[in-house]
N, C-alpha and C. Protein backbone atom coordinates (compact mmCIF):
# COMPACT_ATOMS: atom_id res chain seq x y z
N UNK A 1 96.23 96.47 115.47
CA UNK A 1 97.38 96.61 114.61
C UNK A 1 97.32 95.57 113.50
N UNK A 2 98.11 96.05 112.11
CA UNK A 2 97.58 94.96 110.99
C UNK A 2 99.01 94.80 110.58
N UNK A 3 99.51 93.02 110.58
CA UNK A 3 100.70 92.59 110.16
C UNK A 3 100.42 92.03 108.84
N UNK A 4 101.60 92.41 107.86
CA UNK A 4 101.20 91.68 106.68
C UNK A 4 102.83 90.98 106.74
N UNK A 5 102.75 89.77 106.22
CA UNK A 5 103.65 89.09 106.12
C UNK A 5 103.52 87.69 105.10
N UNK A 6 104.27 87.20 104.47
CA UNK A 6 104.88 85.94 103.63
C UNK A 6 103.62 85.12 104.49
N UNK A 7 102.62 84.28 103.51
CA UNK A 7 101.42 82.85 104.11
C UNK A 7 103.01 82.19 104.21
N UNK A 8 102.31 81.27 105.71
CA UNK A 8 103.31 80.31 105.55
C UNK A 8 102.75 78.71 105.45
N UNK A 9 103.43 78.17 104.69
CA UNK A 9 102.87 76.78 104.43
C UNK A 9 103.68 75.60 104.72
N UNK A 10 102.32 74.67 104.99
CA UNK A 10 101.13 74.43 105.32
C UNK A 10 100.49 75.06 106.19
N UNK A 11 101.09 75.90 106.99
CA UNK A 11 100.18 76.48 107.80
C UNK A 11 99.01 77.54 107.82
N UNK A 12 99.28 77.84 106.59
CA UNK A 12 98.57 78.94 106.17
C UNK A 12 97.40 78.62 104.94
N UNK A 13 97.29 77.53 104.76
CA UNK A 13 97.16 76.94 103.30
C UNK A 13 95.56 77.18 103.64
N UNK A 14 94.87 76.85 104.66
CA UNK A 14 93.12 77.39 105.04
C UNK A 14 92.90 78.71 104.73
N UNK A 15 93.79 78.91 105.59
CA UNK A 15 93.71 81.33 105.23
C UNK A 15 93.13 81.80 104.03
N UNK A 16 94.80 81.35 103.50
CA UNK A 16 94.73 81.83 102.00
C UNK A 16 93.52 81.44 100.86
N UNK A 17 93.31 79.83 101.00
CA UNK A 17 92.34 79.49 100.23
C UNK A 17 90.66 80.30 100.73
N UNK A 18 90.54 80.65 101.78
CA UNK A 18 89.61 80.84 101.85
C UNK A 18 89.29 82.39 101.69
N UNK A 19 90.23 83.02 101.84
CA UNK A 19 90.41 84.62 101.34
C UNK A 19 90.18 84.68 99.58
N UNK A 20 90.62 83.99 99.10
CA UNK A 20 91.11 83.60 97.48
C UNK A 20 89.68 83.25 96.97
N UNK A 21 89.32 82.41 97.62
CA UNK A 21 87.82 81.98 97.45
C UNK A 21 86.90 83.38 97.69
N UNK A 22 86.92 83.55 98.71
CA UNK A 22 86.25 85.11 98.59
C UNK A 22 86.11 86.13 97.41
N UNK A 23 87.58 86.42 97.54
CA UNK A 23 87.91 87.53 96.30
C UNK A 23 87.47 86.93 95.01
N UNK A 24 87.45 85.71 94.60
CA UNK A 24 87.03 85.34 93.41
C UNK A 24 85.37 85.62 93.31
N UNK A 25 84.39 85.19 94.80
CA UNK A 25 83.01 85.01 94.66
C UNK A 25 82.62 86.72 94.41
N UNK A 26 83.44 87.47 94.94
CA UNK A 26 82.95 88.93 95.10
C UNK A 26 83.19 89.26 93.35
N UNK A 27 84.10 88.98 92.47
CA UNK A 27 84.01 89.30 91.09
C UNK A 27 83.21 89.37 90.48
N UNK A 28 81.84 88.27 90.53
CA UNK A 28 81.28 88.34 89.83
C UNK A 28 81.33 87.70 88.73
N UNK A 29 82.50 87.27 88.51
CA UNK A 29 83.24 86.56 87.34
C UNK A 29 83.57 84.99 87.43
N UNK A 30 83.56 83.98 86.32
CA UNK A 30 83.82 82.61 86.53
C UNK A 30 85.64 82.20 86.15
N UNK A 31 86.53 82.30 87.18
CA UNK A 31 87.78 82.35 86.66
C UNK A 31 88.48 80.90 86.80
N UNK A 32 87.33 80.43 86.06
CA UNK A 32 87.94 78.93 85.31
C UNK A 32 88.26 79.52 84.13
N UNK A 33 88.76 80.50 83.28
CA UNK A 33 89.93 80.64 82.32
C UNK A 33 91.32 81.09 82.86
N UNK A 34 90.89 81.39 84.10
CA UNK A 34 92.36 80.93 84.55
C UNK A 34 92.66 79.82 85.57
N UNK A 35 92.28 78.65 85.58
CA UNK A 35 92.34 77.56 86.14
C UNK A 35 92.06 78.08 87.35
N UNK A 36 91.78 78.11 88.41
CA UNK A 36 91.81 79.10 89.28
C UNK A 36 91.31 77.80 90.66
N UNK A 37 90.35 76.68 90.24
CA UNK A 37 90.47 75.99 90.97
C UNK A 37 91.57 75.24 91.06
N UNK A 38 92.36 74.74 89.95
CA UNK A 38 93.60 73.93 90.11
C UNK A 38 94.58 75.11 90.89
N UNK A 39 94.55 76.47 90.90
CA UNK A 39 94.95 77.16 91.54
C UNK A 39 95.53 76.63 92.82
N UNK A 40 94.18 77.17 93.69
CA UNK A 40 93.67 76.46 94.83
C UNK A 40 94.35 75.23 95.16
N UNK A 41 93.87 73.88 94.32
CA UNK A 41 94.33 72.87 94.82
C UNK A 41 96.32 72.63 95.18
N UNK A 42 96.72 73.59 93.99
CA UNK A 42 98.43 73.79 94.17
C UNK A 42 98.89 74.29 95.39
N UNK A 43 98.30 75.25 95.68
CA UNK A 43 99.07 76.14 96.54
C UNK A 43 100.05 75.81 97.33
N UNK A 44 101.37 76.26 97.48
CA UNK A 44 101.31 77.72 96.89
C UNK A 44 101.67 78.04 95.53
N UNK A 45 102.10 76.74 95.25
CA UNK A 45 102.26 76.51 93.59
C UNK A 45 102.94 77.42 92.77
N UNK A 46 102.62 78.52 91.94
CA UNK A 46 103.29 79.42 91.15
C UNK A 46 103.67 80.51 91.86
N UNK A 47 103.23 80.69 92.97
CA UNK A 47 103.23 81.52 94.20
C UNK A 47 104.35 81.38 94.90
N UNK A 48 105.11 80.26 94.89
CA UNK A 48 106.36 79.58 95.23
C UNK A 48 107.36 80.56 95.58
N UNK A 49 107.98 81.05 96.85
CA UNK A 49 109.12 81.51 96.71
C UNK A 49 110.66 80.69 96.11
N UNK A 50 111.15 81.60 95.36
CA UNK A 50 112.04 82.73 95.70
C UNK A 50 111.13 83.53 94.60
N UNK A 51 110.74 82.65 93.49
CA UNK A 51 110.35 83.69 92.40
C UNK A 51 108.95 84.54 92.79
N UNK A 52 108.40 83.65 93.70
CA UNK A 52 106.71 84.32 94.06
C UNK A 52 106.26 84.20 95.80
N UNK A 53 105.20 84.78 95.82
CA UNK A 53 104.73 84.99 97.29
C UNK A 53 103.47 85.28 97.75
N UNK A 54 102.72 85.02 98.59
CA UNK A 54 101.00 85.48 98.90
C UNK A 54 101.86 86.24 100.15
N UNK A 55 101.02 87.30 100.32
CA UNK A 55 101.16 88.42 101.86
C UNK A 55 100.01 88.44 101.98
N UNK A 56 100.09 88.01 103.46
CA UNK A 56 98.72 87.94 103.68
C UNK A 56 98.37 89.30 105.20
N UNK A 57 97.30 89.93 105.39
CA UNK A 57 97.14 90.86 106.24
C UNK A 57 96.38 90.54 107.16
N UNK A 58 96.89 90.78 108.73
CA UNK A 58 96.56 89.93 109.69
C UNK A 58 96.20 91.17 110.92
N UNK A 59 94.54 91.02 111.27
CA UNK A 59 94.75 91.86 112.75
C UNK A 59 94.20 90.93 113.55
N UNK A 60 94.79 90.95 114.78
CA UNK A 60 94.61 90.04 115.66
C UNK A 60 95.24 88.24 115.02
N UNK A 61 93.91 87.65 115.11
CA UNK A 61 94.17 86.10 114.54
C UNK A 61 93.34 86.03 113.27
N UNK A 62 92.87 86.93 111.97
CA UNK A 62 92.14 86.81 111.20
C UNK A 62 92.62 87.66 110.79
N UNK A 63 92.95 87.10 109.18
CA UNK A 63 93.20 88.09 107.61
C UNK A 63 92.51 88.35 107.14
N UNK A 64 92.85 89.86 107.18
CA UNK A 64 91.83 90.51 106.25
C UNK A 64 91.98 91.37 105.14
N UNK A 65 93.25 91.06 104.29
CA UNK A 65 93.40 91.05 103.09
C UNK A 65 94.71 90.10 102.64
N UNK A 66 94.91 90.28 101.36
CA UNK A 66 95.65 89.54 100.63
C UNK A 66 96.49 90.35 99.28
N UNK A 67 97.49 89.41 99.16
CA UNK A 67 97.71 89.89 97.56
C UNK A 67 98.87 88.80 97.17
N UNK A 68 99.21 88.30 95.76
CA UNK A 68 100.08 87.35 95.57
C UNK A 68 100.85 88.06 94.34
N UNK A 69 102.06 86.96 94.32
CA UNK A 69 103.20 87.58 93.14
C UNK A 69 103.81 86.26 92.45
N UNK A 70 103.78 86.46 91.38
CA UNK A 70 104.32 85.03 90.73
C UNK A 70 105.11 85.69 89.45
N UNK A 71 106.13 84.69 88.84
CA UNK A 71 106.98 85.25 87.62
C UNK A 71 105.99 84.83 86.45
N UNK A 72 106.23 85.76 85.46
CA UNK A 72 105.61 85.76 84.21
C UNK A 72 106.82 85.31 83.34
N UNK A 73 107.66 86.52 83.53
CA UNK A 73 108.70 86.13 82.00
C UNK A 73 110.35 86.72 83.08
N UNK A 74 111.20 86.12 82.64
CA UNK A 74 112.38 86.03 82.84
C UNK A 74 112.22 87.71 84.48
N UNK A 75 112.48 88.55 84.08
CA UNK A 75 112.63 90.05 84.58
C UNK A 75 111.44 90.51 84.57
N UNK A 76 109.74 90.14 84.84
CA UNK A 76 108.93 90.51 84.78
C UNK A 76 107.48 89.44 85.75
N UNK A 77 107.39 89.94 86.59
CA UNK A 77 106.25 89.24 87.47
C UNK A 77 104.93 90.06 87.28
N UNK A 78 103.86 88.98 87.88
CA UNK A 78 102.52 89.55 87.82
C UNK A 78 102.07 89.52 89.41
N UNK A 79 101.14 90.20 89.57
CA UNK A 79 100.58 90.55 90.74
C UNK A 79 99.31 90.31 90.63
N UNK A 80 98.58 89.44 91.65
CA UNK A 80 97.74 88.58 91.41
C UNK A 80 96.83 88.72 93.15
N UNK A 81 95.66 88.54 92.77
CA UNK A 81 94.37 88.62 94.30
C UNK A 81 94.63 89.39 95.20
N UNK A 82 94.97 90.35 94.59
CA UNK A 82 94.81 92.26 95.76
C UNK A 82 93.15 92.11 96.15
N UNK A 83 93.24 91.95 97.44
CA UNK A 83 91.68 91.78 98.14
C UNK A 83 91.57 92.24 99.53
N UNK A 84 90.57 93.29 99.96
CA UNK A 84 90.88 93.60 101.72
C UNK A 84 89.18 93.01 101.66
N UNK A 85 88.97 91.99 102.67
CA UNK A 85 88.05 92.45 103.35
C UNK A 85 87.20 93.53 104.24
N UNK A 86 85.86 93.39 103.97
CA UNK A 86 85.12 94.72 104.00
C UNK A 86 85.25 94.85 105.63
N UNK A 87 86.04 94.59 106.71
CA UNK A 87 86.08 94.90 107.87
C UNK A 87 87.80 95.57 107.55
N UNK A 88 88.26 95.57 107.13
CA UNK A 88 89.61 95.95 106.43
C UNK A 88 89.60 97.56 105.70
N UNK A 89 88.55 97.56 105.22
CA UNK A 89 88.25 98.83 103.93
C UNK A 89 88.43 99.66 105.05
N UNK A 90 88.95 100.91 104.11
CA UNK A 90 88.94 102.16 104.55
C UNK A 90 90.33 102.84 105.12
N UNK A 91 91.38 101.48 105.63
CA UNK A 91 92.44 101.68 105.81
C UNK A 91 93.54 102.04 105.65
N UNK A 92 93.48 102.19 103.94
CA UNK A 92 94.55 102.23 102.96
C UNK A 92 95.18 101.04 102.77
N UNK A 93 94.68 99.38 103.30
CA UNK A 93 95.34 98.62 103.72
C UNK A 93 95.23 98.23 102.22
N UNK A 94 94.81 98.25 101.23
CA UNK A 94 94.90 97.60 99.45
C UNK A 94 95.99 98.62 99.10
N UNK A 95 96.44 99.71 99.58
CA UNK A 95 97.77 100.36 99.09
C UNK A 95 98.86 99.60 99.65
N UNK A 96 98.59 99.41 101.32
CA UNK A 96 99.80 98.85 101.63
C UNK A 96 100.04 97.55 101.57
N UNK A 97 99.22 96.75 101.11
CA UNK A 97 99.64 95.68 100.50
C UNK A 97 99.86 95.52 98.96
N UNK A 98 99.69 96.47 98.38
CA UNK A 98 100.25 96.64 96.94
C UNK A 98 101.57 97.18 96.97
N UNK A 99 101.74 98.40 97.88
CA UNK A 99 103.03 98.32 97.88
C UNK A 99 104.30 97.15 98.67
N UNK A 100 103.69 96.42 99.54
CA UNK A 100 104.45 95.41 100.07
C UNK A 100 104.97 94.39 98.52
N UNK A 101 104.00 94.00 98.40
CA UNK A 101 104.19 93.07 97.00
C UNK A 101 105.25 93.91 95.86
N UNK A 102 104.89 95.44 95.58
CA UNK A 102 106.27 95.72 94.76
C UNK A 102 107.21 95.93 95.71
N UNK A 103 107.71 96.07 96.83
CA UNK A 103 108.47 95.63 97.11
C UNK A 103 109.27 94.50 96.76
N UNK A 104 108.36 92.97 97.36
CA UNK A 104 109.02 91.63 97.15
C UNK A 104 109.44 91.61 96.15
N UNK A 105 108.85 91.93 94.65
CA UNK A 105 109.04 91.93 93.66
C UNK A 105 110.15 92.30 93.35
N UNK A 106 110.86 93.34 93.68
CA UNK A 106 111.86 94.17 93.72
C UNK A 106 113.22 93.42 94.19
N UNK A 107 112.74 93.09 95.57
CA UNK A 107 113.54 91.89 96.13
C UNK A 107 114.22 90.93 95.39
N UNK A 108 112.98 90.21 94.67
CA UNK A 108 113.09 89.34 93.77
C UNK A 108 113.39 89.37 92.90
N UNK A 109 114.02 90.40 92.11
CA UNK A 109 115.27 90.54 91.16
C UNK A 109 114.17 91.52 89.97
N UNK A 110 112.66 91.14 89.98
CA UNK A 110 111.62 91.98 89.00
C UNK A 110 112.04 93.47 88.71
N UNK A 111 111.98 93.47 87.07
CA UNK A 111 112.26 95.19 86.72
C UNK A 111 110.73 95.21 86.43
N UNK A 112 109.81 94.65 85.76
CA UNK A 112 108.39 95.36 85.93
C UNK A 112 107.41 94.37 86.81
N UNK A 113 106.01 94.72 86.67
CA UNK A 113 105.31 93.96 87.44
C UNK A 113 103.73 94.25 86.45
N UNK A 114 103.37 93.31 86.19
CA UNK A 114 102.10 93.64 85.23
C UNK A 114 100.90 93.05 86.73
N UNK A 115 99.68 93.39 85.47
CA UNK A 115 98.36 93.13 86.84
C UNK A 115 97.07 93.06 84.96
N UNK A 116 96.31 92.57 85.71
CA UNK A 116 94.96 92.97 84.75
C UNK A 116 93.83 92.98 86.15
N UNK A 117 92.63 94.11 85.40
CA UNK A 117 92.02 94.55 86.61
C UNK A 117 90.78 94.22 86.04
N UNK A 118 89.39 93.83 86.11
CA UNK A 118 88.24 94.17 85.66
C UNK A 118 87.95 95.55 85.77
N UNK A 119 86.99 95.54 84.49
CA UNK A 119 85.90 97.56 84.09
C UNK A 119 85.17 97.31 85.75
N UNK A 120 84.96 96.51 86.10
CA UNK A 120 84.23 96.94 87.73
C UNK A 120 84.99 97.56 88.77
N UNK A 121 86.41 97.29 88.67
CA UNK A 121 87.14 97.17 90.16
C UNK A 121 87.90 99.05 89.59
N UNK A 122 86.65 99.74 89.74
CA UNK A 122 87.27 101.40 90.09
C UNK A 122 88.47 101.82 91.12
N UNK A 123 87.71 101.43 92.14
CA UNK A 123 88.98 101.69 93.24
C UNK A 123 89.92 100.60 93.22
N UNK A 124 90.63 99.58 92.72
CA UNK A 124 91.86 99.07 92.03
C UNK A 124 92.59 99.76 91.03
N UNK A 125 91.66 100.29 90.41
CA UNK A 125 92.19 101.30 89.23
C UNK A 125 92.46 102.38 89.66
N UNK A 126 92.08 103.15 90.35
CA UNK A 126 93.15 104.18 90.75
C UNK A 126 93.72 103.96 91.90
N UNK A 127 94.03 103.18 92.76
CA UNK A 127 95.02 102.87 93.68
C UNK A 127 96.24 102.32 92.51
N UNK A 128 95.87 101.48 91.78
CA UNK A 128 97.17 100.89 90.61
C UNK A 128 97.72 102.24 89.70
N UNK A 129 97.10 103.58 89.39
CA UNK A 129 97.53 104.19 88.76
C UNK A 129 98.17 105.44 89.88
N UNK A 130 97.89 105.54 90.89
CA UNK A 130 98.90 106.07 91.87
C UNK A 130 99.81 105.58 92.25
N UNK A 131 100.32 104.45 92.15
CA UNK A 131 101.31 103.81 92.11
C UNK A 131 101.91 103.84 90.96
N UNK A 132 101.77 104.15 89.94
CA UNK A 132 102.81 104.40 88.10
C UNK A 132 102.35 103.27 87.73
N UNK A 133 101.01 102.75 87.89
CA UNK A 133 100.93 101.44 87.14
C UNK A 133 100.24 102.45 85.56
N UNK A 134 100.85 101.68 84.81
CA UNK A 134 100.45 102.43 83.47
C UNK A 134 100.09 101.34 82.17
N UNK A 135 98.93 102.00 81.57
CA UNK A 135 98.02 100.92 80.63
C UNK A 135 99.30 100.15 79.63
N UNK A 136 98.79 98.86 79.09
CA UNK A 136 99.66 97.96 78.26
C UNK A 136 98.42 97.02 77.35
N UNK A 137 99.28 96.90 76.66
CA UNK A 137 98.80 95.91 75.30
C UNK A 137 98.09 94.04 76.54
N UNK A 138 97.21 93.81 76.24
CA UNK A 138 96.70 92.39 76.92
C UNK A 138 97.89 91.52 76.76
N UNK A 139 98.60 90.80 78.07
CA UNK A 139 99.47 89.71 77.59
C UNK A 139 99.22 88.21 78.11
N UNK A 140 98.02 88.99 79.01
CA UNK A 140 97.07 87.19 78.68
C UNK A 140 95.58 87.04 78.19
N UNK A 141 94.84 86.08 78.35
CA UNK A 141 93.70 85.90 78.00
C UNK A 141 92.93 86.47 79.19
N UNK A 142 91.92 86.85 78.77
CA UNK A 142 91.13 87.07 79.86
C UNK A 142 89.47 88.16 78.69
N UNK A 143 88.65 86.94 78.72
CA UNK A 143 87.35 87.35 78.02
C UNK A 143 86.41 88.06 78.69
N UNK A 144 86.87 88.99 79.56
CA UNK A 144 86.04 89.67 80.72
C UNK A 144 86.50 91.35 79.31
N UNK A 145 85.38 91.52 78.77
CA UNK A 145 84.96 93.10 78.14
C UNK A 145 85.72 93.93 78.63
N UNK A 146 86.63 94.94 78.37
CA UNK A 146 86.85 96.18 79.17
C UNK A 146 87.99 96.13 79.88
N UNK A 147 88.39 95.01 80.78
CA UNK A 147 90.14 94.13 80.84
C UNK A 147 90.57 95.17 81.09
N UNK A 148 91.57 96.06 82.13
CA UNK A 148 92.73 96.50 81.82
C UNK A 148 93.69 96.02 82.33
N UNK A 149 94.89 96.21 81.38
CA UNK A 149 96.28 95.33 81.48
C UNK A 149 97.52 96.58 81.72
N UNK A 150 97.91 96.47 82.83
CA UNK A 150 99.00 97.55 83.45
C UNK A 150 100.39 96.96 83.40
N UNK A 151 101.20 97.78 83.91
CA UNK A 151 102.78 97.30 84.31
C UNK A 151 102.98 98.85 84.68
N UNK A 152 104.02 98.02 85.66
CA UNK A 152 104.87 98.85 86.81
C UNK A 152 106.24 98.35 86.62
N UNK A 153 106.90 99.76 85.97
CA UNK A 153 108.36 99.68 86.16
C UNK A 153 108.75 99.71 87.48
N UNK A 154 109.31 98.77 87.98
CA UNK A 154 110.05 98.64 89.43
C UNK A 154 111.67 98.69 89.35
């Protein structure tokens, strides 16, 4: 059985970093333009409830996916390290932790929810567009070619 629930900290602070660390090495990508180690060293940092949150997905005593939520602008959060490990795949478990997160979001007072995806991550891209995530203008940096930048009216 797979529980997803709120990292809790400090207790959780190994988990997460080391899931986070994962999902970053599997990109392919160097995401020191988004600070990403000072990330790390914060945690849970912008992730902070009430405004934000990591859910982390748990079978047995080992997570095996993730996803985080942090505020962008007043009525608008971003959704941040949607990741299942490959003993995880196949589950639908990157839907149901995408939909857990718009949930919180929802919770959390959010009318939209933006995301940016890399041209690699296919199956992110259409799990995000079965959900009404729908294309948008770039509203951060990100020098990765091809970028897409979504939002979800919630």
């Amino acid at each position: 059985m797979i529980d997803i629930r709120p990292a809790r900290f400090p207790d959780d602070i190994d988990a997460v970093r080391a899931i986070f660390r994962e999902y970053a090495d599997g990109l392919g990508v160097d995401l020191g333009f988004q600070a990403f180690d000072e990330e790390l060293a914060a945690l849970p940092g912008k992730y902070s409830p009430p405004r934000g949150t990591i859910l982390l997905a748990w079978r047995d005593e080992r997570v095996i996916g993730c996803v985080a939520l942090r505020a962008f602008e007043f009525d608008i959060c971003e959704m941040k390290r949607l990741y299942v490990r490959p003993e995880g795949r196949g589950r639908q478990l990157g839907t149901l932790l995408a939909q857990a997160v718009v949930h919180a979001a929802k919770e959390a007072g959010y009318r939209r929810m933006r995301l940016d995806t890399l041209p690699s991550m296919k199956s992110a891209q259409r799990l995000y567009a079965s959900l009404g995530f729908r294309p948008i203008s770039a509203y951060v940096f990100n020098p990765v070619e091809g970028t897409q930048f979504l939002e979800l009216e919630i």
